[in-house]
PDB file of N, CA and C in Angstrom:
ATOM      1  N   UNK A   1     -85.682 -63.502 -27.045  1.00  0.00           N
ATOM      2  CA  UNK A   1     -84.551 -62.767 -26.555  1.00  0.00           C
ATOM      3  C   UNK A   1     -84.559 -62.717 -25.035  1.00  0.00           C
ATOM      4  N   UNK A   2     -86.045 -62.555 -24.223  1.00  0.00           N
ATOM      5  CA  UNK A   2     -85.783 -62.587 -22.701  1.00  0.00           C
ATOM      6  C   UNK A   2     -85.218 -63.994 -22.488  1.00  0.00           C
ATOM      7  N   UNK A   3     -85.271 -64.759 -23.006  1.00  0.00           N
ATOM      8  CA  UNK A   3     -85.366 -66.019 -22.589  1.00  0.00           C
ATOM      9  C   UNK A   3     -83.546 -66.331 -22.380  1.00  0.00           C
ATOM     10  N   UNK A   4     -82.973 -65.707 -23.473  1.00  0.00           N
ATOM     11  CA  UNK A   4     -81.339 -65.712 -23.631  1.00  0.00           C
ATOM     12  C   UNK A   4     -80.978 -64.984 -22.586  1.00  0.00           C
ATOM     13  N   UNK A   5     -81.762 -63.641 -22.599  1.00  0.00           N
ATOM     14  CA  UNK A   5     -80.986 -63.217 -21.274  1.00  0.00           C
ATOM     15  C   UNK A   5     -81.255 -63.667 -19.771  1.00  0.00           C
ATOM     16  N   UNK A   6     -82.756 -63.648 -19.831  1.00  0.00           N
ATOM     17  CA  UNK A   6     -82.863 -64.731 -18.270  1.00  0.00           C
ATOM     18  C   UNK A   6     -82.126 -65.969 -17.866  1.00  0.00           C
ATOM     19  N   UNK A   7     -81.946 -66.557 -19.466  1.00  0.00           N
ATOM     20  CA  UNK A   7     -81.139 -68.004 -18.929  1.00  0.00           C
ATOM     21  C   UNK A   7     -79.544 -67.963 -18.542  1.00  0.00           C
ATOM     22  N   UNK A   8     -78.822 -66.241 -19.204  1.00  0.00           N
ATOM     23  CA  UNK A   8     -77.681 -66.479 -18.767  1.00  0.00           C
ATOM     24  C   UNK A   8     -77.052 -65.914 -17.496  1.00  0.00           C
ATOM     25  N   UNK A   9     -77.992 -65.707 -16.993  1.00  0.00           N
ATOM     26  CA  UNK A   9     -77.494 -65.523 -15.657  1.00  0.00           C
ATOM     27  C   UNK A   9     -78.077 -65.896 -14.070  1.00  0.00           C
ATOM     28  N   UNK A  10     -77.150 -65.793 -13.390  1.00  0.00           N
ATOM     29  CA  UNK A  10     -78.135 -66.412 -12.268  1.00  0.00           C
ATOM     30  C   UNK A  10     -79.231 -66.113 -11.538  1.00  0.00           C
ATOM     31  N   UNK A  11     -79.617 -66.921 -10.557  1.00  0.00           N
ATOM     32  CA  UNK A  11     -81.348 -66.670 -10.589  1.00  0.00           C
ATOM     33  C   UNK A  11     -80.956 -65.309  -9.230  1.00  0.00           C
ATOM     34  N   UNK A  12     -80.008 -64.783  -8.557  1.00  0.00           N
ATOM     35  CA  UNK A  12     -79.609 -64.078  -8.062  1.00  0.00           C
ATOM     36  C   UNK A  12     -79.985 -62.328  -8.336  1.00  0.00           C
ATOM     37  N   UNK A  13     -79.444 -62.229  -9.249  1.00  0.00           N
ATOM     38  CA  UNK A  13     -79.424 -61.234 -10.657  1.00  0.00           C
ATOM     39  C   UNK A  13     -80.671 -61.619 -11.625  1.00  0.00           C
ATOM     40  N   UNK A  14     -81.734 -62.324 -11.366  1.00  0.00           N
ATOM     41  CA  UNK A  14     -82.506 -62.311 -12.155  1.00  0.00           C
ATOM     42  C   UNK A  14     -83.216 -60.709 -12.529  1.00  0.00           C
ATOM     43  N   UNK A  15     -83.445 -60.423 -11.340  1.00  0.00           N
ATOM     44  CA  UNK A  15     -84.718 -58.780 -11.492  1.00  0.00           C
ATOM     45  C   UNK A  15     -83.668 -57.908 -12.145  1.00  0.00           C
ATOM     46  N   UNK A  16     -82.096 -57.773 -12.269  1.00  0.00           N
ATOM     47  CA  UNK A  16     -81.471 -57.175 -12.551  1.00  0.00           C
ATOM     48  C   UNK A  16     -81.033 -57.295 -14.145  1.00  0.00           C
ATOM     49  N   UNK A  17     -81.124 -58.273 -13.903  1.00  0.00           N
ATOM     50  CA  UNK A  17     -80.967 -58.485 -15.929  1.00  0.00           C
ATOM     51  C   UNK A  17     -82.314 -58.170 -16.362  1.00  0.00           C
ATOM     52  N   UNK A  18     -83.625 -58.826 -16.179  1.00  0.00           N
ATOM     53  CA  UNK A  18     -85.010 -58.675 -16.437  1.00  0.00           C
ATOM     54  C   UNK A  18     -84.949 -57.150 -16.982  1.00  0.00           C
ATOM     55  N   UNK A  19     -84.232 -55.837 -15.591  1.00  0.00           N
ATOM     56  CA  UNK A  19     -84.951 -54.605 -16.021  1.00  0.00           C
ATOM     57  C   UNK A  19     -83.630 -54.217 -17.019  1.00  0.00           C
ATOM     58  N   UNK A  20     -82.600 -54.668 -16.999  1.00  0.00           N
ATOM     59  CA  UNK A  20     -81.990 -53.861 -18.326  1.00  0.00           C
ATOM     60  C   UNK A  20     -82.688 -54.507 -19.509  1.00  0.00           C
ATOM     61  N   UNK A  21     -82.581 -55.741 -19.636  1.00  0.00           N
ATOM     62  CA  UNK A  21     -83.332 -56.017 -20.567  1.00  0.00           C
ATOM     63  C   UNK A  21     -84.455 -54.970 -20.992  1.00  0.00           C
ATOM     64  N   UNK A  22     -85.458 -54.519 -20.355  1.00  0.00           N
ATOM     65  CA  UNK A  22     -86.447 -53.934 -20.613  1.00  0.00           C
ATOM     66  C   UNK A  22     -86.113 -52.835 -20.920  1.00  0.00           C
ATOM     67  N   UNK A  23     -85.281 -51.717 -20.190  1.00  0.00           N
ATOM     68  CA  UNK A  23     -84.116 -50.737 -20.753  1.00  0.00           C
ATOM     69  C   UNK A  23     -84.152 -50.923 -21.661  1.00  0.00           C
ATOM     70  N   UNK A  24     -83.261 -51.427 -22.409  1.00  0.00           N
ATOM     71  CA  UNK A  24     -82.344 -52.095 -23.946  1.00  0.00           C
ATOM     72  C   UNK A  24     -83.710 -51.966 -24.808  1.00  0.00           C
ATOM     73  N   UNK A  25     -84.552 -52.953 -24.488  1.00  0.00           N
ATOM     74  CA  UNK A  25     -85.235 -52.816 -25.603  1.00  0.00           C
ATOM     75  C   UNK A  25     -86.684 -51.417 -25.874  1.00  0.00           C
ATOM     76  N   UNK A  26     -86.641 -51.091 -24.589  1.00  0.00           N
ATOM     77  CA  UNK A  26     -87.730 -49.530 -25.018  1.00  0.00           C
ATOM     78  C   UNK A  26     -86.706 -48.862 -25.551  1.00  0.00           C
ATOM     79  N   UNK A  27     -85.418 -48.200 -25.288  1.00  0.00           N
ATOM     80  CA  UNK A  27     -84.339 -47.486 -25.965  1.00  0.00           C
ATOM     81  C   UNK A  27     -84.116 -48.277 -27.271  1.00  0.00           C
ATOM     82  N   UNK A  28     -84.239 -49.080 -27.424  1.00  0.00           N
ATOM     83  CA  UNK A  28     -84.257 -49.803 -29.157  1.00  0.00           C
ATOM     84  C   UNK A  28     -85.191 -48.927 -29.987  1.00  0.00           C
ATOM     85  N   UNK A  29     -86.667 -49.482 -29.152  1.00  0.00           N
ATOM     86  CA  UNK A  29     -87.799 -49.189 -29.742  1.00  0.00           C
ATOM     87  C   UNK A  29     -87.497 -47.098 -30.321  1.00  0.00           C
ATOM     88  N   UNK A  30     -87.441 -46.739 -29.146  1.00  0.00           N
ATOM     89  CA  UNK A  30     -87.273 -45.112 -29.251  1.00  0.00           C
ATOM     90  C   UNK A  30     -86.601 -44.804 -30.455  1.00  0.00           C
ATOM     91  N   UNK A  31     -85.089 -45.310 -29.946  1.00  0.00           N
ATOM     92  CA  UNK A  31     -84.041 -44.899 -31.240  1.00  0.00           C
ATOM     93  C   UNK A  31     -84.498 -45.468 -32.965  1.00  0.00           C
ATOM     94  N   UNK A  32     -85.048 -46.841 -33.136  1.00  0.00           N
ATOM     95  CA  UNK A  32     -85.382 -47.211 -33.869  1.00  0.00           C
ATOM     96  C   UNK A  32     -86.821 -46.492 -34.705  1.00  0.00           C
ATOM     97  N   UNK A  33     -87.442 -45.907 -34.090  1.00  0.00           N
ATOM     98  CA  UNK A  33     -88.219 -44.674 -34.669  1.00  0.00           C
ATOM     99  C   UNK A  33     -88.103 -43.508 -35.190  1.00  0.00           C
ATOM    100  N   UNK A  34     -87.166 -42.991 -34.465  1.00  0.00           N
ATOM    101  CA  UNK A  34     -86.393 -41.875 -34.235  1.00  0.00           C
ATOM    102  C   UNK A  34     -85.819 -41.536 -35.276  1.00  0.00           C
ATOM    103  N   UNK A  35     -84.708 -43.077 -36.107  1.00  0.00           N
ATOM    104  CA  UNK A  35     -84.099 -43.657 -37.115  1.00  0.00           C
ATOM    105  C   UNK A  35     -84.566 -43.501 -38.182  1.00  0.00           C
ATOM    106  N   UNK A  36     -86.111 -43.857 -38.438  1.00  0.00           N
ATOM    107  CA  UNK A  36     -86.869 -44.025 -39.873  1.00  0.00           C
ATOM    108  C   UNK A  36     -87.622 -42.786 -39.626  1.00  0.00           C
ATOM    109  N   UNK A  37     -88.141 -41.884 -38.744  1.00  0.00           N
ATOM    110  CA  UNK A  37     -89.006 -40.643 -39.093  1.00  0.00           C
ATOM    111  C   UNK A  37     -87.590 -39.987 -39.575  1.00  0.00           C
ATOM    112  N   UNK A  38     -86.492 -39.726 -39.313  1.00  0.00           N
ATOM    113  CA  UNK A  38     -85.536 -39.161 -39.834  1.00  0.00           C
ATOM    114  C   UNK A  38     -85.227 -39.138 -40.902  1.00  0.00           C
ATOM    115  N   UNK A  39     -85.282 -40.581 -41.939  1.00  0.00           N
ATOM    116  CA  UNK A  39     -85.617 -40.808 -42.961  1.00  0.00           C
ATOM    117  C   UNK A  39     -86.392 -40.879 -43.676  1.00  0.00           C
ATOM    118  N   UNK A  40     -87.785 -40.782 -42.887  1.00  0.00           N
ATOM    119  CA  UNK A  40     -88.959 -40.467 -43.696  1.00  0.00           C
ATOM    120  C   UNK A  40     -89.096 -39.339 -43.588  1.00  0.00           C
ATOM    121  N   UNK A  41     -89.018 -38.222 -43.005  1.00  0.00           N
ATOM    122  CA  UNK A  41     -89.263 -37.342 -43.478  1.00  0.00           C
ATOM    123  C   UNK A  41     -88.652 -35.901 -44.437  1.00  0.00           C
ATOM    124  N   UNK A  42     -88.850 -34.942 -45.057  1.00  0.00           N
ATOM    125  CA  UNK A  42     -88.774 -34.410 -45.526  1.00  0.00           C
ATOM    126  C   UNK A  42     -89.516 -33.103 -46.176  1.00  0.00           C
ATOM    127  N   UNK A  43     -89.126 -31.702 -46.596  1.00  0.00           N
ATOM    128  CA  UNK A  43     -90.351 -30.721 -46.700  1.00  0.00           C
ATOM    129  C   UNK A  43     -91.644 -31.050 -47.386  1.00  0.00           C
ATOM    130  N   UNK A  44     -91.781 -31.559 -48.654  1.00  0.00           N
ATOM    131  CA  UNK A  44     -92.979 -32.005 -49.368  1.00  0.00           C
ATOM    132  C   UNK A  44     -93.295 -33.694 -49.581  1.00  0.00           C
ATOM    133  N   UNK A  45     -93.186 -34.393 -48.012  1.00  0.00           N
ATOM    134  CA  UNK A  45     -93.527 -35.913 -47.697  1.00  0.00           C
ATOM    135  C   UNK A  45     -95.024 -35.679 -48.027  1.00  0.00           C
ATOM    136  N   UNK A  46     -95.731 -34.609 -47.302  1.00  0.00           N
ATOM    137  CA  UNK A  46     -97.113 -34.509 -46.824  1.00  0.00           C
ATOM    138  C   UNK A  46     -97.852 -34.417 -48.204  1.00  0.00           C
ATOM    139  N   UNK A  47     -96.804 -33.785 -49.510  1.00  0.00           N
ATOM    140  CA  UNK A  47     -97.644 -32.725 -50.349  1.00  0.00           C
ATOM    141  C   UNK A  47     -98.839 -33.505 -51.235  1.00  0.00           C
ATOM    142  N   UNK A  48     -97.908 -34.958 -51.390  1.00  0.00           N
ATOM    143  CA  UNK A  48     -98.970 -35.596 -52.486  1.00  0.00           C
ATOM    144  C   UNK A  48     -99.035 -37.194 -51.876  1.00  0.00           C
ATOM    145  N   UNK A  49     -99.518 -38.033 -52.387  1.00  0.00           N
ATOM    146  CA  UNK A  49     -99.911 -39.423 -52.266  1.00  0.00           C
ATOM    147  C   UNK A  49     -98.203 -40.095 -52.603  1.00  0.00           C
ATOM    148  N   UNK A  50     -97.818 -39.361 -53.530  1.00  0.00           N
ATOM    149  CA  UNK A  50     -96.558 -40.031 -54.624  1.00  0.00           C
ATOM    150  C   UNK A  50     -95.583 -40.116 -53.736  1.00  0.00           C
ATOM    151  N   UNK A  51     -95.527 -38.682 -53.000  1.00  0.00           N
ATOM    152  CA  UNK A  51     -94.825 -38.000 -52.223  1.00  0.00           C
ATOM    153  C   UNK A  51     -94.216 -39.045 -51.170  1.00  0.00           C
ATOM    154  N   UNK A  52     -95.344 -39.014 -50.357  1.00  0.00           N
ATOM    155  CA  UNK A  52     -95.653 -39.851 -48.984  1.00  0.00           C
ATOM    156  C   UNK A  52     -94.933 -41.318 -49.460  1.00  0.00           C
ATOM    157  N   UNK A  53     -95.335 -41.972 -50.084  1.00  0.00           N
ATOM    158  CA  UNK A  53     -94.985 -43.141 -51.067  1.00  0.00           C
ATOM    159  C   UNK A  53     -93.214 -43.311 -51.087  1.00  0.00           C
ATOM    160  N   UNK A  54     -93.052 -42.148 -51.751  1.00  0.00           N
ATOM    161  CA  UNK A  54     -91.375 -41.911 -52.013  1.00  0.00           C
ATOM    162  C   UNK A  54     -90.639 -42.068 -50.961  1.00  0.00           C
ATOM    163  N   UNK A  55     -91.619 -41.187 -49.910  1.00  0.00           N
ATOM    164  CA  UNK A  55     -90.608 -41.287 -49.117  1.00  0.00           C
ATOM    165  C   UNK A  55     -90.797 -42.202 -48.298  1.00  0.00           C
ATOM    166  N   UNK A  56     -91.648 -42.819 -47.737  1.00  0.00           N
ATOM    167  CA  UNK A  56     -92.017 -44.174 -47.130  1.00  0.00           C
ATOM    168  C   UNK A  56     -90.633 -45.199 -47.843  1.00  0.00           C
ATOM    169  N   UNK A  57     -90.611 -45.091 -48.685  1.00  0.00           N
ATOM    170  CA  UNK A  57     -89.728 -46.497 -49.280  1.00  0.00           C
ATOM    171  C   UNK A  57     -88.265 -46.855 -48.844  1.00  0.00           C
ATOM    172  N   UNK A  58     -87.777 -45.341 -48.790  1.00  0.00           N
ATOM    173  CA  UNK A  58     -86.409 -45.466 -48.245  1.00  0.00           C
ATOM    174  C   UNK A  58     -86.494 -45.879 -46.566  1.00  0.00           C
ATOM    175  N   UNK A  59     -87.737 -45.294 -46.040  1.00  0.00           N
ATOM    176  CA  UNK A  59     -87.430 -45.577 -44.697  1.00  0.00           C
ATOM    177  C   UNK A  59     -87.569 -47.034 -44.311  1.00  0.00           C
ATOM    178  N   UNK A  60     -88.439 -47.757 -44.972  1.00  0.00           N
ATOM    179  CA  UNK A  60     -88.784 -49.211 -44.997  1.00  0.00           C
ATOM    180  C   UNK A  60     -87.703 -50.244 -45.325  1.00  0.00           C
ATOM    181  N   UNK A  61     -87.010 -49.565 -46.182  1.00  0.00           N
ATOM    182  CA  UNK A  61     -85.338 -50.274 -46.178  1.00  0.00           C
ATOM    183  C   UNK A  61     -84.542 -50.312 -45.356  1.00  0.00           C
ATOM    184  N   UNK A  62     -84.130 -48.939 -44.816  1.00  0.00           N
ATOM    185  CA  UNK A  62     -83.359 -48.905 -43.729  1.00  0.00           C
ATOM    186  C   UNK A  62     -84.236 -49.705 -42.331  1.00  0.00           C
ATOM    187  N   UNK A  63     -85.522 -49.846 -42.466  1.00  0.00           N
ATOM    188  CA  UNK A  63     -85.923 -50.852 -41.054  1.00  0.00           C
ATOM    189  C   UNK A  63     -85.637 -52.299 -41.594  1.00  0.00           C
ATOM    190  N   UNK A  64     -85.358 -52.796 -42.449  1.00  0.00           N
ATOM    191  CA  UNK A  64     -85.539 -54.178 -42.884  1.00  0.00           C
ATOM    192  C   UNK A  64     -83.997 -54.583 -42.963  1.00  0.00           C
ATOM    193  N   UNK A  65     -83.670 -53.462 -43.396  1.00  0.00           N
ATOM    194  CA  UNK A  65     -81.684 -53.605 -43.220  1.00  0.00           C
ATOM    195  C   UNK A  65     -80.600 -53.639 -41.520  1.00  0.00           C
ATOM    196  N   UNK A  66     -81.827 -52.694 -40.863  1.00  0.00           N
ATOM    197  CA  UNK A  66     -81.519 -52.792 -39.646  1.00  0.00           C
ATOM    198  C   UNK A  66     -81.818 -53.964 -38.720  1.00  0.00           C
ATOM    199  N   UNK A  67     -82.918 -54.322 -39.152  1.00  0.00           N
ATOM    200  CA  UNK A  67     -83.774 -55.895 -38.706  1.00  0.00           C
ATOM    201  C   UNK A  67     -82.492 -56.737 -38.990  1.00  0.00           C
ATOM    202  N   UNK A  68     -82.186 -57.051 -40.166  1.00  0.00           N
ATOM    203  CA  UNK A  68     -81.020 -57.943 -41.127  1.00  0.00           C
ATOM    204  C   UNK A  68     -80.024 -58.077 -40.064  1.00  0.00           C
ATOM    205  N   UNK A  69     -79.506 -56.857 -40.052  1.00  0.00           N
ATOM    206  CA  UNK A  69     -78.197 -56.949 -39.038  1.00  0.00           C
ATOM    207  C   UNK A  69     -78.433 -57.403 -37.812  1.00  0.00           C
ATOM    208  N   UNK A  70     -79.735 -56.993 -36.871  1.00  0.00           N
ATOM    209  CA  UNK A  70     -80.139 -57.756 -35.834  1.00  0.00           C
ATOM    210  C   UNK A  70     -80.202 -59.397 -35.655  1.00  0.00           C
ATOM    211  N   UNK A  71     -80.532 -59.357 -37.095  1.00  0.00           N
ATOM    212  CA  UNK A  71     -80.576 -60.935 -37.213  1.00  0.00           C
ATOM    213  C   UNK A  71     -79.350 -61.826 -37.310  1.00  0.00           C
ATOM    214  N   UNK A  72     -78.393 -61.162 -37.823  1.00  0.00           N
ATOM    215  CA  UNK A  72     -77.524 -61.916 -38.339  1.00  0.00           C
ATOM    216  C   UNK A  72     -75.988 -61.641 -36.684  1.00  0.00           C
ATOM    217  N   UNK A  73     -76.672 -60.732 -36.056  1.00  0.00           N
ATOM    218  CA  UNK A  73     -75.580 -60.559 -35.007  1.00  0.00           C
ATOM    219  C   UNK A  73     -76.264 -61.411 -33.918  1.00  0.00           C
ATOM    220  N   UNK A  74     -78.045 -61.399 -34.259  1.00  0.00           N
ATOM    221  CA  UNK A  74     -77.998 -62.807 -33.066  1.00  0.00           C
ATOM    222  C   UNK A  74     -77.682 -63.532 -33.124  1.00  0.00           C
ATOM    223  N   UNK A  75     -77.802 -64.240 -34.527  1.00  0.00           N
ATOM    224  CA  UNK A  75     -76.961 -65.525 -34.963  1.00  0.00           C
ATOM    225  C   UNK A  75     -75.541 -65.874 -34.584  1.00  0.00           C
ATOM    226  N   UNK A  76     -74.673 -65.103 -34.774  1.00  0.00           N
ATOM    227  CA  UNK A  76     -73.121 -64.837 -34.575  1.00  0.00           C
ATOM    228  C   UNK A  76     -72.939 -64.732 -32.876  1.00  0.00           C
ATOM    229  N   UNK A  77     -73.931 -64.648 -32.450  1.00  0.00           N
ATOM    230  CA  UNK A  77     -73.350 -63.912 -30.674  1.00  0.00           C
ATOM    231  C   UNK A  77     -73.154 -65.201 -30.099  1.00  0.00           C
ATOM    232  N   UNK A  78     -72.367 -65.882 -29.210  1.00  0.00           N
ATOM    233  CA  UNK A  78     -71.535 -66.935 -28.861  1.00  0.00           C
ATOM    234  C   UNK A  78     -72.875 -67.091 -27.689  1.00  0.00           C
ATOM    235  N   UNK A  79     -72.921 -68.657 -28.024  1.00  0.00           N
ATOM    236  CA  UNK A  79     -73.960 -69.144 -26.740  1.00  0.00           C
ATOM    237  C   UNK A  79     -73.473 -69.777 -25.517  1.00  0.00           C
ATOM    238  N   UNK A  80     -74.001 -69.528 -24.515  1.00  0.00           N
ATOM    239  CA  UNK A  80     -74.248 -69.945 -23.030  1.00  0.00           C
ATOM    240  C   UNK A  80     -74.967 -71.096 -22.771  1.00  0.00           C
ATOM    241  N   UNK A  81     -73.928 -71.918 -22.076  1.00  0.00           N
ATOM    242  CA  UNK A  81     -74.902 -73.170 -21.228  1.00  0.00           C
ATOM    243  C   UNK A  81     -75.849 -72.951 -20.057  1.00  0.00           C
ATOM    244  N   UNK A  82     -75.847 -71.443 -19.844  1.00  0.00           N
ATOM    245  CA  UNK A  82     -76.923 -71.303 -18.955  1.00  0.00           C
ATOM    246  C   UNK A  82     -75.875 -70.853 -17.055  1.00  0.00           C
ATOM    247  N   UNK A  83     -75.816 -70.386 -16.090  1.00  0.00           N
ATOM    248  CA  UNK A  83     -75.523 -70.625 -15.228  1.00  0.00           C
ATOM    249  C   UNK A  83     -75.242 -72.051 -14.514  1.00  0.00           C
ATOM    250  N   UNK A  84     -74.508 -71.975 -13.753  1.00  0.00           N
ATOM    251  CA  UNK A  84     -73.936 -73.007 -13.193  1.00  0.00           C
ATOM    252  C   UNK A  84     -75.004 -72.859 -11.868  1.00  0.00           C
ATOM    253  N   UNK A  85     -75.733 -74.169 -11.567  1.00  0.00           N
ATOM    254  CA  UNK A  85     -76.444 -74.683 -10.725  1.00  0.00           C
ATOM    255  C   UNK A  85     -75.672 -74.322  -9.158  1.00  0.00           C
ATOM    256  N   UNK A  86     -76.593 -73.883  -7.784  1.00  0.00           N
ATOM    257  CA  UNK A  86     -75.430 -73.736  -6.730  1.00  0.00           C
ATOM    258  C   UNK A  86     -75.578 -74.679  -5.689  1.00  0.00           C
ATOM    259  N   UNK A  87     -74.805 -74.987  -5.125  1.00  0.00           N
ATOM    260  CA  UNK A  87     -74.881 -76.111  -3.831  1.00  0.00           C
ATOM    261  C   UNK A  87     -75.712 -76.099  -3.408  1.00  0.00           C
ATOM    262  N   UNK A  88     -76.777 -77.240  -2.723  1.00  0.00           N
ATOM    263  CA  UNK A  88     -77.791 -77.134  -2.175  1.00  0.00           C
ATOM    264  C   UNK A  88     -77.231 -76.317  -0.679  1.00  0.00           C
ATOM    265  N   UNK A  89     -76.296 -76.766   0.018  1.00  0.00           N
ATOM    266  CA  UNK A  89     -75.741 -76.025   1.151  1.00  0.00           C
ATOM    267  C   UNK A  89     -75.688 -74.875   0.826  1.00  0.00           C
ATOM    268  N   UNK A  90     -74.795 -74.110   0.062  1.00  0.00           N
ATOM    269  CA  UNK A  90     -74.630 -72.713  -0.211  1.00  0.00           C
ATOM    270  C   UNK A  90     -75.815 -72.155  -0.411  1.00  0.00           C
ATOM    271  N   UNK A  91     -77.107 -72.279  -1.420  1.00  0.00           N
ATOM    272  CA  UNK A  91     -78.067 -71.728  -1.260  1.00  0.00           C
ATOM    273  C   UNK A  91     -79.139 -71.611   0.011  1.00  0.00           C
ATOM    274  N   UNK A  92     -78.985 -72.581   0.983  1.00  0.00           N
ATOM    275  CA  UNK A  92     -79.590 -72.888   1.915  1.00  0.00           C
ATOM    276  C   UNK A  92     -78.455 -71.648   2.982  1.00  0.00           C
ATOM    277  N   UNK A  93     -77.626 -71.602   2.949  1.00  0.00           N
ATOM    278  CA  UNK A  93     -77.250 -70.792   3.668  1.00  0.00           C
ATOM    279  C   UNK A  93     -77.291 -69.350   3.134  1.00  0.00           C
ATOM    280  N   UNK A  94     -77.487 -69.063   1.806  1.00  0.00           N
ATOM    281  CA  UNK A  94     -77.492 -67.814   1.413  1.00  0.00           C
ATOM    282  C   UNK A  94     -78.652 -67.425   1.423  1.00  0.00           C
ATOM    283  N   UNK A  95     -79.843 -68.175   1.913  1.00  0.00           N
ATOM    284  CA  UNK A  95     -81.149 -67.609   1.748  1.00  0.00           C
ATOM    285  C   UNK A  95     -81.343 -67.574   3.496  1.00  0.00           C
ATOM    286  N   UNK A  96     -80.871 -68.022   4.292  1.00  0.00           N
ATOM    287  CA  UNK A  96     -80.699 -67.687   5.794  1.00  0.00           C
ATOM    288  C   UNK A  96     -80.638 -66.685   6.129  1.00  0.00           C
ATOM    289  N   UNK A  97     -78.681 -65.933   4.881  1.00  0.00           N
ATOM    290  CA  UNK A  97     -79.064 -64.691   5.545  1.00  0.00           C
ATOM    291  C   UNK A  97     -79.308 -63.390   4.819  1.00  0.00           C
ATOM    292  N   UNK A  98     -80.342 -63.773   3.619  1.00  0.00           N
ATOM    293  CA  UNK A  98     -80.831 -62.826   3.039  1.00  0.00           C
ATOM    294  C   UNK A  98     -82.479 -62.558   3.618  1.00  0.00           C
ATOM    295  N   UNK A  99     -83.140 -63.482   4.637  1.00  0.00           N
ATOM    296  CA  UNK A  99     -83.678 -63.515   5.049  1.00  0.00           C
ATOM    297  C   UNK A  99     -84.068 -63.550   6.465  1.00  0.00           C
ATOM    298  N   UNK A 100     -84.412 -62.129   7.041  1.00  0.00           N
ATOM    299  CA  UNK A 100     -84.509 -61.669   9.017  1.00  0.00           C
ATOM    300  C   UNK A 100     -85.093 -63.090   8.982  1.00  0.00           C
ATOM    301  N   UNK A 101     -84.848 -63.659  10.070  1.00  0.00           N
ATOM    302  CA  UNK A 101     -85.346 -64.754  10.872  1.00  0.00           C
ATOM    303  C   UNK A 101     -86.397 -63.710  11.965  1.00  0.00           C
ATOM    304  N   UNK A 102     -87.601 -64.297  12.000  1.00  0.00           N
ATOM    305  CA  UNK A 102     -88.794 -63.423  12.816  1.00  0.00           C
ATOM    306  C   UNK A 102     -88.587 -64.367  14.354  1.00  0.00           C
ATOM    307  N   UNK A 103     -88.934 -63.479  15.194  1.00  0.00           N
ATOM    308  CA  UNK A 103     -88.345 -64.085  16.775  1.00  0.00           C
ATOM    309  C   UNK A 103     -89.296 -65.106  17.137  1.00  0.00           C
ATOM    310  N   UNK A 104     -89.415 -65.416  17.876  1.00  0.00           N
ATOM    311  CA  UNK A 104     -90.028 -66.448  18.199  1.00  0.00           C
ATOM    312  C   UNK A 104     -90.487 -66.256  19.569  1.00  0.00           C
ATOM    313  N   UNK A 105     -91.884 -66.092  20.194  1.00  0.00           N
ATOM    314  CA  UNK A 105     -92.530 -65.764  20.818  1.00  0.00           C
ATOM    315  C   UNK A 105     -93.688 -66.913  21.110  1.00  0.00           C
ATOM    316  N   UNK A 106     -93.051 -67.415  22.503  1.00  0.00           N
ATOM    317  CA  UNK A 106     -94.032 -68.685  23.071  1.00  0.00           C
ATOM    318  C   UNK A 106     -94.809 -67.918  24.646  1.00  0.00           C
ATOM    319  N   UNK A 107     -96.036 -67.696  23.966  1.00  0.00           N
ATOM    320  CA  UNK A 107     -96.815 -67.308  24.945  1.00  0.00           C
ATOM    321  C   UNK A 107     -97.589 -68.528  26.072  1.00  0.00           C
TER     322      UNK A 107
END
């Protein structure tokens, strides 16, 4: 998945896609926990072995159903040839003046 999002955009915006990316997916992770203790739990989860069991099962569905849909919307999501390559001129000048030129001092 980094790899889809690093490749679709330019190397400009790289650190900027990188950290939503990383965003997106700890807030996945969170909510996606969040999701199945909600469903796993209940007043007498703890009480017995059977218990714990019971309720484990439903939550294990809803992660495998949620996985499913992940899967099947990566599949479906329309692909990118990647950014468009930039002029050797234009980058040569855009890194000029994203970059102080240090003075030059002939002793």
């Amino acid at each position: 998945m980094a790899n889809a999002v690093m490749g679709s955009v330019p190397q400009q915006e790289a650190g900027v896609a990188s950290g939503t990316n990383s965003a997106i997916r700890g807030l996945g992770g969170v909510f996606g926990v969040a999701v199945l203790a909600a469903v796993f739990t209940g007043p007498a989860v703890l009480g017995s072995p059977d218990a714990f069991v019971d309720a484990f099962k439903p939550a294990l569905w809803v992660g495998a159903g949620l996985a499913a849909v992940g899967t099947v919307s990566a599949l479906l999501a329309p692909r990118h040839q990647g950014p468009q390559p930039v002029e050797a001129a234009d980058s040569a000048a855009a890194e000029a003046d994203a970059v102080p030129q240090m003075a030059r001092t002939d002793a």
